[in-house]
N, C-alpha and C. Protein backbone atom coordinates (compact mmCIF):
# COMPACT_ATOMS: atom_id res chain seq x y z
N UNK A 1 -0.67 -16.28 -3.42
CA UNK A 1 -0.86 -17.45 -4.21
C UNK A 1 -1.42 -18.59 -3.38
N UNK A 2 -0.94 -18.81 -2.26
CA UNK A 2 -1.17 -20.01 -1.40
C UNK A 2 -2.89 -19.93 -0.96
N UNK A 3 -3.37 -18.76 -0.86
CA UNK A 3 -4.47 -18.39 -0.55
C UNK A 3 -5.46 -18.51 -1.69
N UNK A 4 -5.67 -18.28 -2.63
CA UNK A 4 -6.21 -18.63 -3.97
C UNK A 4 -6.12 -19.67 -4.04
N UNK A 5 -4.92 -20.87 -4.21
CA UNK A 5 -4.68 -21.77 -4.59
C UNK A 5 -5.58 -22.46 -3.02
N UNK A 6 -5.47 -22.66 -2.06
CA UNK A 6 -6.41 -22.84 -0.92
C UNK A 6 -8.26 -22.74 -1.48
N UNK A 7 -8.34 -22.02 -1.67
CA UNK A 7 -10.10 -21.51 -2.38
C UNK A 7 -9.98 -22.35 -3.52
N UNK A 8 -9.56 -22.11 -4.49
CA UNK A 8 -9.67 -23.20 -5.35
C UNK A 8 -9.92 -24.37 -5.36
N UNK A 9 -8.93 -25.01 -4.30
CA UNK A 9 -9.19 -26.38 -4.27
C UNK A 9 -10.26 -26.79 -3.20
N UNK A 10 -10.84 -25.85 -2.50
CA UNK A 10 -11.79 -25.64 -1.52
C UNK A 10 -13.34 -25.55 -2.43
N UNK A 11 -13.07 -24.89 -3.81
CA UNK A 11 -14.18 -24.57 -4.37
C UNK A 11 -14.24 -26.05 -5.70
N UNK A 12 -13.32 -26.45 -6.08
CA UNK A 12 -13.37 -27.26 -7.01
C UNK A 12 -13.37 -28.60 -6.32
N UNK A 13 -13.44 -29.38 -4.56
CA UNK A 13 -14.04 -29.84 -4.59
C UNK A 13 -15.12 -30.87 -3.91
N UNK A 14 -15.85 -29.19 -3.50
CA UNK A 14 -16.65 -29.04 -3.11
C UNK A 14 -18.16 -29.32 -4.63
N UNK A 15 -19.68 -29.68 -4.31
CA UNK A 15 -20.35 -29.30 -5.36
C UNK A 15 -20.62 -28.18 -5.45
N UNK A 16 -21.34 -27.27 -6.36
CA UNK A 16 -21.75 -26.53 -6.78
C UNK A 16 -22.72 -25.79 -6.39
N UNK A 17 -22.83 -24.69 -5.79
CA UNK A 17 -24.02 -24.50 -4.34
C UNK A 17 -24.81 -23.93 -5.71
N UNK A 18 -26.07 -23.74 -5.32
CA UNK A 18 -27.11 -23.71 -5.90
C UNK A 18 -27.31 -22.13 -6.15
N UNK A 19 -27.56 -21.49 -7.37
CA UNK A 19 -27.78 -20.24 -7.59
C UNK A 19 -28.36 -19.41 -6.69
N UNK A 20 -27.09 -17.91 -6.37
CA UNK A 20 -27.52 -17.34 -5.77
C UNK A 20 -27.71 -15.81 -5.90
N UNK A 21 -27.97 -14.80 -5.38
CA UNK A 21 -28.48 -13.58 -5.89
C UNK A 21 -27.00 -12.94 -5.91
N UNK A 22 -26.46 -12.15 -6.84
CA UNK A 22 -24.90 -11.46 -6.82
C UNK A 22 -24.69 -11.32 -5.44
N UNK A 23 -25.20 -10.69 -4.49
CA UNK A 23 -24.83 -10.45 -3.06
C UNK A 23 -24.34 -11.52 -2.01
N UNK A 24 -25.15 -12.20 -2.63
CA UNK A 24 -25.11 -13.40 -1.39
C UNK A 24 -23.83 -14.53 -2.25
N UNK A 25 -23.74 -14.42 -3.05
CA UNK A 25 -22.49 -15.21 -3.93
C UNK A 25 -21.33 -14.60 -3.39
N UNK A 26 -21.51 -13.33 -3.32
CA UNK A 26 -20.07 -12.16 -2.94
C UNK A 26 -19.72 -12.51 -1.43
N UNK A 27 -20.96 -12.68 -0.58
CA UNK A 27 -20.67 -12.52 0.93
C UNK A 27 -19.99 -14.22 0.63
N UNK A 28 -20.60 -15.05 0.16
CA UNK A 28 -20.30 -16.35 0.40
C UNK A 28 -18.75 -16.47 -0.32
N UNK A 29 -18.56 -16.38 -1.18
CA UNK A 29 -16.71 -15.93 -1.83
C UNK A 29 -16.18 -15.56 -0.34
N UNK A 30 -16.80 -14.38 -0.46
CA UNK A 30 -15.13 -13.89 0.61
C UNK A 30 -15.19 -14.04 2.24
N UNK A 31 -16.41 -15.15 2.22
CA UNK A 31 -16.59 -16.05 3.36
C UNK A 31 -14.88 -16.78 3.13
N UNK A 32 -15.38 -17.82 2.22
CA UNK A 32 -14.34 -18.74 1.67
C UNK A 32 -12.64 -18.46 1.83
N UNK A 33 -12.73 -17.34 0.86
CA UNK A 33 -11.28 -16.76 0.79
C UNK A 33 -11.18 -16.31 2.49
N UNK A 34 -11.66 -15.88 3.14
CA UNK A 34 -10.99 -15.05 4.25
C UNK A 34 -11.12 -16.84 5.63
N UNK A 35 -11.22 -17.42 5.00
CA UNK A 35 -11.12 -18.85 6.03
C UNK A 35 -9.84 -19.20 6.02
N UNK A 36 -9.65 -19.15 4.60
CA UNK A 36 -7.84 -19.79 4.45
C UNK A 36 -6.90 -18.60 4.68
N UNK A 37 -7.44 -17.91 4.78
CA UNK A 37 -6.22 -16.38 4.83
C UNK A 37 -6.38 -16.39 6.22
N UNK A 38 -7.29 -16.57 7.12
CA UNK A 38 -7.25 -15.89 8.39
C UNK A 38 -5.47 -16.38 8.93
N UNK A 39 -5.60 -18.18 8.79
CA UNK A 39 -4.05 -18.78 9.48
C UNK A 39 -3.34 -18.94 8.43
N UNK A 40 -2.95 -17.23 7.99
CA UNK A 40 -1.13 -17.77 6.78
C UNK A 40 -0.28 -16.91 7.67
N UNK A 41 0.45 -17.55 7.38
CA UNK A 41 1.77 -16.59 8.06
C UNK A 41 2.69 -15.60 7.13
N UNK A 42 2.64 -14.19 7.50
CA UNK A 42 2.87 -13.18 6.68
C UNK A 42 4.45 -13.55 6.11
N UNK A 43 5.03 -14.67 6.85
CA UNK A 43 6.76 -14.77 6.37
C UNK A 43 6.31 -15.47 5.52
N UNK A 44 5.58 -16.19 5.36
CA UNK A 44 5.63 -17.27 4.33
C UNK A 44 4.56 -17.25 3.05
N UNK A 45 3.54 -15.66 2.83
CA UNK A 45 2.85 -15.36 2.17
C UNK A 45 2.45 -13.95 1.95
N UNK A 46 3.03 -13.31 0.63
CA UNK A 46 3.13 -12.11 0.31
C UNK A 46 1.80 -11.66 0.14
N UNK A 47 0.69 -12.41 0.56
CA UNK A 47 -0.92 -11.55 0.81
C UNK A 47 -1.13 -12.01 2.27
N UNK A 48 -0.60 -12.12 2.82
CA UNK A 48 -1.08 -12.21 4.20
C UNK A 48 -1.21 -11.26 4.52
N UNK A 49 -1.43 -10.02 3.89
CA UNK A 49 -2.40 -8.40 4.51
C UNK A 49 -2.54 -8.51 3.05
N UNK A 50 -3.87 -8.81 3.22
CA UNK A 50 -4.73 -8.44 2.28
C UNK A 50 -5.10 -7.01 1.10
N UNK A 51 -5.02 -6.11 2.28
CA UNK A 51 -5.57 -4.83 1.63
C UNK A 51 -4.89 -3.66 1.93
N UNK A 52 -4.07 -3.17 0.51
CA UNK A 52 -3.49 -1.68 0.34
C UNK A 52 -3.67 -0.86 0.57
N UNK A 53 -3.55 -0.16 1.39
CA UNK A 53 -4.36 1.14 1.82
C UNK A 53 -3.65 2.20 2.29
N UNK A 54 -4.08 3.22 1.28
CA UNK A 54 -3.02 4.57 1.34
C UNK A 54 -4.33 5.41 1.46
N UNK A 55 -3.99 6.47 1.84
CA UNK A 55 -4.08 7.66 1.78
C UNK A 55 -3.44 9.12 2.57
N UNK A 56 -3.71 10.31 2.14
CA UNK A 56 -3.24 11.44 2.26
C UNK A 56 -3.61 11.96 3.53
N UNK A 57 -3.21 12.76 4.63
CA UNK A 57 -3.73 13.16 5.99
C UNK A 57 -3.51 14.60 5.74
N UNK A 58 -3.88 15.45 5.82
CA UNK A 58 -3.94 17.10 6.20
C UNK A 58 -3.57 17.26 7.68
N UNK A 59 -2.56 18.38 7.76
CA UNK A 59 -3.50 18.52 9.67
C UNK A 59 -4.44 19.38 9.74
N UNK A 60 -4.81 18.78 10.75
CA UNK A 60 -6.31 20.11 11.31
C UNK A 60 -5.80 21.28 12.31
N UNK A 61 -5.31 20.84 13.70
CA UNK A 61 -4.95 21.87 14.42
C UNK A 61 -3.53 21.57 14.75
N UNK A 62 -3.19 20.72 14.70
CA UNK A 62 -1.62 20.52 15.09
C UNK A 62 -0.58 20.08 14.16
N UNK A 63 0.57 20.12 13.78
CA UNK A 63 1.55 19.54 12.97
C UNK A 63 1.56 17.94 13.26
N UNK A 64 1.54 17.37 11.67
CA UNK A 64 1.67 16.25 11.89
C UNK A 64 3.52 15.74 12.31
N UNK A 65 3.36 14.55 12.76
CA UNK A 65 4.60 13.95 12.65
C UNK A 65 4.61 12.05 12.42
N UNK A 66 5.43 12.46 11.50
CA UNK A 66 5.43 11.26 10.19
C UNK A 66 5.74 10.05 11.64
N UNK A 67 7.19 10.14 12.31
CA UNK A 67 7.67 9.33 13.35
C UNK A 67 6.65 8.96 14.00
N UNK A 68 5.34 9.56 14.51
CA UNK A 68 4.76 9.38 15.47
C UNK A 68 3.61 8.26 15.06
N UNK A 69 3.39 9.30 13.43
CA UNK A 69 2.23 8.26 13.22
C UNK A 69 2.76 6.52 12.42
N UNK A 70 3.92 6.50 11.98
CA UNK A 70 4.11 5.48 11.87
C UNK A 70 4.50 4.62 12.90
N UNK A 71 5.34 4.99 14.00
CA UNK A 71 4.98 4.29 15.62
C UNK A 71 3.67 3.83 15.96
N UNK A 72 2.78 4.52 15.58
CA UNK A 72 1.37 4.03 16.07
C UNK A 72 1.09 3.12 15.60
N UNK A 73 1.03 3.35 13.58
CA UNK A 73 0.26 2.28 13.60
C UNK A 73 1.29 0.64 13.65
N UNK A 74 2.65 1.30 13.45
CA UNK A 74 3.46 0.07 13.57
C UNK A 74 2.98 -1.15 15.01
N UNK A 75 2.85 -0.14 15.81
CA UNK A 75 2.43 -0.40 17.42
C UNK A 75 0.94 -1.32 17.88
N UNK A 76 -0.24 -0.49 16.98
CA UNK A 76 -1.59 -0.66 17.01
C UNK A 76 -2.06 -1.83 16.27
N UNK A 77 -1.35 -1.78 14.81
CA UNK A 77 -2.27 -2.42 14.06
C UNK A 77 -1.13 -3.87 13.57
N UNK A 78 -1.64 -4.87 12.94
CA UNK A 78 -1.31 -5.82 12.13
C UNK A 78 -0.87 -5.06 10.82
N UNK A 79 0.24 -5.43 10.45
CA UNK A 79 0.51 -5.42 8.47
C UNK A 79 1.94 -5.30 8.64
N UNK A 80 2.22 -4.63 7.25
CA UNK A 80 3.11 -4.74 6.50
C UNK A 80 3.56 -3.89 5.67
N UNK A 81 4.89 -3.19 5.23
CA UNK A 81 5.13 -2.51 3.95
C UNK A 81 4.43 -1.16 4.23
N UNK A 82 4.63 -0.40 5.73
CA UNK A 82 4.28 0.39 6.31
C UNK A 82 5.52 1.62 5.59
N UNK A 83 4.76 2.76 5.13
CA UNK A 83 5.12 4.25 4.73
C UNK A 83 4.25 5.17 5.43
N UNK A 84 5.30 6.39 6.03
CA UNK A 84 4.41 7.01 6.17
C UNK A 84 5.25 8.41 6.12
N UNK A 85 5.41 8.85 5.22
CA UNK A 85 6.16 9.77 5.20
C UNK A 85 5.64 11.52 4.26
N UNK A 86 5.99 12.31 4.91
CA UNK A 86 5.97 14.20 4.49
C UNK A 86 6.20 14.91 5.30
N UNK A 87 5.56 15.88 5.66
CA UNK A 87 6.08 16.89 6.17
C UNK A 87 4.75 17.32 7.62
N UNK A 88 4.94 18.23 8.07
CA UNK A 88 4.06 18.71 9.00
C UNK A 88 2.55 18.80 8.89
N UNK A 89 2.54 19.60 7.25
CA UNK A 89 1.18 19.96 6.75
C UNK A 89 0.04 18.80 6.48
N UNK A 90 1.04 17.82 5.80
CA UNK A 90 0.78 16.48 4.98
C UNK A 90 1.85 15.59 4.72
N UNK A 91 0.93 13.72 5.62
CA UNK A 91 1.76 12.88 5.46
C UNK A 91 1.14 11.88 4.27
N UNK A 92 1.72 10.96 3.87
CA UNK A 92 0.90 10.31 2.99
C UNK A 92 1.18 8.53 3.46
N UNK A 93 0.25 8.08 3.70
CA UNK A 93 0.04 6.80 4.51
C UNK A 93 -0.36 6.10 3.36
N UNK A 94 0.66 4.80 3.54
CA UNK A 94 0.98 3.52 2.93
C UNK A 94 1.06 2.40 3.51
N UNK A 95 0.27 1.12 4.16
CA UNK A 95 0.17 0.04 4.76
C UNK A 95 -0.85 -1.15 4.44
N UNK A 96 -0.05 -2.32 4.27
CA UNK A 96 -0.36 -3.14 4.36
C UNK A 96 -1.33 -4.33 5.05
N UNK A 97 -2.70 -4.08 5.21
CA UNK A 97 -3.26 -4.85 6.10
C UNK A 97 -4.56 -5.47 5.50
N UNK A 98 -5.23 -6.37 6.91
CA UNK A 98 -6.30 -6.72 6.67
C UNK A 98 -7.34 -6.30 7.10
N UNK A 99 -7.12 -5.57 8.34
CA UNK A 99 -8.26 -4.84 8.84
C UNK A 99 -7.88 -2.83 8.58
N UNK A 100 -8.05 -2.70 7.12
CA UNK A 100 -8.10 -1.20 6.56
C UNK A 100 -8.50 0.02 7.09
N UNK A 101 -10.05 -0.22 7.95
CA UNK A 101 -10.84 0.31 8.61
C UNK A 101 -10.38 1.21 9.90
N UNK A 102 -9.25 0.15 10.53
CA UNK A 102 -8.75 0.55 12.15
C UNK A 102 -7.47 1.39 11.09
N UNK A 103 -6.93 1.37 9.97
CA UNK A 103 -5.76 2.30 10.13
C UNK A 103 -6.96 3.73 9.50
N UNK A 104 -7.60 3.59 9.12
CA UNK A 104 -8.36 5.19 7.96
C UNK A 104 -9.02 5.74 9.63
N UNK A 105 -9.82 4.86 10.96
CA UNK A 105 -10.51 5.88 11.65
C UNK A 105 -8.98 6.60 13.11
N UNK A 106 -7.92 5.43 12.48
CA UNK A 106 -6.89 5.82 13.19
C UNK A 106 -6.13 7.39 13.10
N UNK A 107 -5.75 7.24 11.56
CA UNK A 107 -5.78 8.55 10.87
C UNK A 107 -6.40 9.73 10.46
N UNK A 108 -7.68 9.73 10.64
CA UNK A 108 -8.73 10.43 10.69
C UNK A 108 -8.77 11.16 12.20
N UNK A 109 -8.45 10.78 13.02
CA UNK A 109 -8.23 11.40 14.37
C UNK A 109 -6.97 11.99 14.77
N UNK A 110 -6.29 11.77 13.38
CA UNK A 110 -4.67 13.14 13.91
C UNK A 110 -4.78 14.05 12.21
N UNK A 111 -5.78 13.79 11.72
CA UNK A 111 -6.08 14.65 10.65
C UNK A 111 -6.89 14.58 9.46
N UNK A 112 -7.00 14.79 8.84
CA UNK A 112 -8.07 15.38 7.45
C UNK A 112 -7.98 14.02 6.49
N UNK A 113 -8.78 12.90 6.54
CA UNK A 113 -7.89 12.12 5.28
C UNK A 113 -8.86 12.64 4.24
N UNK A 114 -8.11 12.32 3.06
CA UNK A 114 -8.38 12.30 1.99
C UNK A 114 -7.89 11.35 0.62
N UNK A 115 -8.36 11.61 -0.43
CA UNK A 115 -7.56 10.35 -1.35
C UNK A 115 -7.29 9.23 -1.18
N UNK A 116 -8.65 8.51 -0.48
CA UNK A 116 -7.95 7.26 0.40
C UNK A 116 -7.98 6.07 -0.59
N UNK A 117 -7.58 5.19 -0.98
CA UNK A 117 -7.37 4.00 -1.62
C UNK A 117 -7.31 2.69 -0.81
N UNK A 118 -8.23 1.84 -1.16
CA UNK A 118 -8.11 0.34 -0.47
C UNK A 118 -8.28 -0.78 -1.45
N UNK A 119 -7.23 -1.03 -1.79
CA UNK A 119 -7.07 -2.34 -3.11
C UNK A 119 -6.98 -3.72 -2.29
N UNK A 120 -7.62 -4.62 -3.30
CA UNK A 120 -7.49 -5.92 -2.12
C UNK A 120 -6.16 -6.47 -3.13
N UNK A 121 -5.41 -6.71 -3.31
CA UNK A 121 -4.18 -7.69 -3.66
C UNK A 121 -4.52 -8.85 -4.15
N UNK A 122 -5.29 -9.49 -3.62
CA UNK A 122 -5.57 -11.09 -4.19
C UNK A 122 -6.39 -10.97 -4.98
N UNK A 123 -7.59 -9.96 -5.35
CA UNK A 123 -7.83 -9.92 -6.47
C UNK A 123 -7.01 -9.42 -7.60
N UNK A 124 -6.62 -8.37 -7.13
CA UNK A 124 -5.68 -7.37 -8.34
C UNK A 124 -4.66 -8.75 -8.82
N UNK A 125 -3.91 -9.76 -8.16
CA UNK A 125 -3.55 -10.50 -8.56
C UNK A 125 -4.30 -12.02 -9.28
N UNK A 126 -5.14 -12.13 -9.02
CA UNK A 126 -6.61 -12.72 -10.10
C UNK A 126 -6.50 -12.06 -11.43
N UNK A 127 -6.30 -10.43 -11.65
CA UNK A 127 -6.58 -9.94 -12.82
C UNK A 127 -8.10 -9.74 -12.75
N UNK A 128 -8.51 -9.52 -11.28
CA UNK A 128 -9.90 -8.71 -10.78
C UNK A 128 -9.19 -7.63 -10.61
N UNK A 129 -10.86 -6.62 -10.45
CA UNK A 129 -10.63 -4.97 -10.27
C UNK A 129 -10.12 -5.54 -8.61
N UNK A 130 -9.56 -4.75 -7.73
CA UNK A 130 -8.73 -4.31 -6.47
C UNK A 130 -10.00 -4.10 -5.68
């Protein structure tokens, strides 16, 4: 909320930038939004990780282990609302962040992803698509 409500009043009042091509409106938005999000503090703002991101891991040559890979990324990465739980064959990864990218090429190197999902939150809470 604090983050929206930040853009908002950042965009309402400010003037009205001058028509631009869908792309360059999009880069310039989430210019905006990711200015006020960069300094929130995750205690004090339930989108301060931005982006949902699950997906499914296979193993390739070795048994996974759920402990290990949630140590990692607990260890490695920034977020929040970290799952990572199954069995040897297949774990299924659930975390909270802003940089999505470093947990999918993280996981991708102890196994097979698949089914991957990356919702952004502050839209889905807009009542935008994720």
């Amino acid at each position: 909320m604090k983050v929206l409500m930040n853009f908002q009043t950042t965009a309402s009042m400010s003037r009205a930038p001058p028509m631009q091509p869908p792309a360059v409106r999009c880069a310039l938005d989430r210019r905006l939004i990711m200015a006020d999000f960069v300094n929130v503090d995750p205690e004090d703002d339930q989108f301060a990780y931005r982006y949902d991101t699950q997906m499914l891991i296979d193993k390739r040559d070795k048994d996974l282990d759920e402990d290990e890979i949630s140590d990692y990324i607990t260890e490695h990465f920034e977020g929040n609302s970290l799952l990572a739980v199954g069995d040897e064959d297949m774990i299924k990864v659930h975390f909270h962040t802003n940089e999505p990218w470093k947990v999918l090429e993280y996981c991708n190197s102890v196994g097979e992803i698949y089914d991957i999902v990356i919702e952004d939150m502050i839209r889905q809470s807009s009542g935008l698509h994720g």
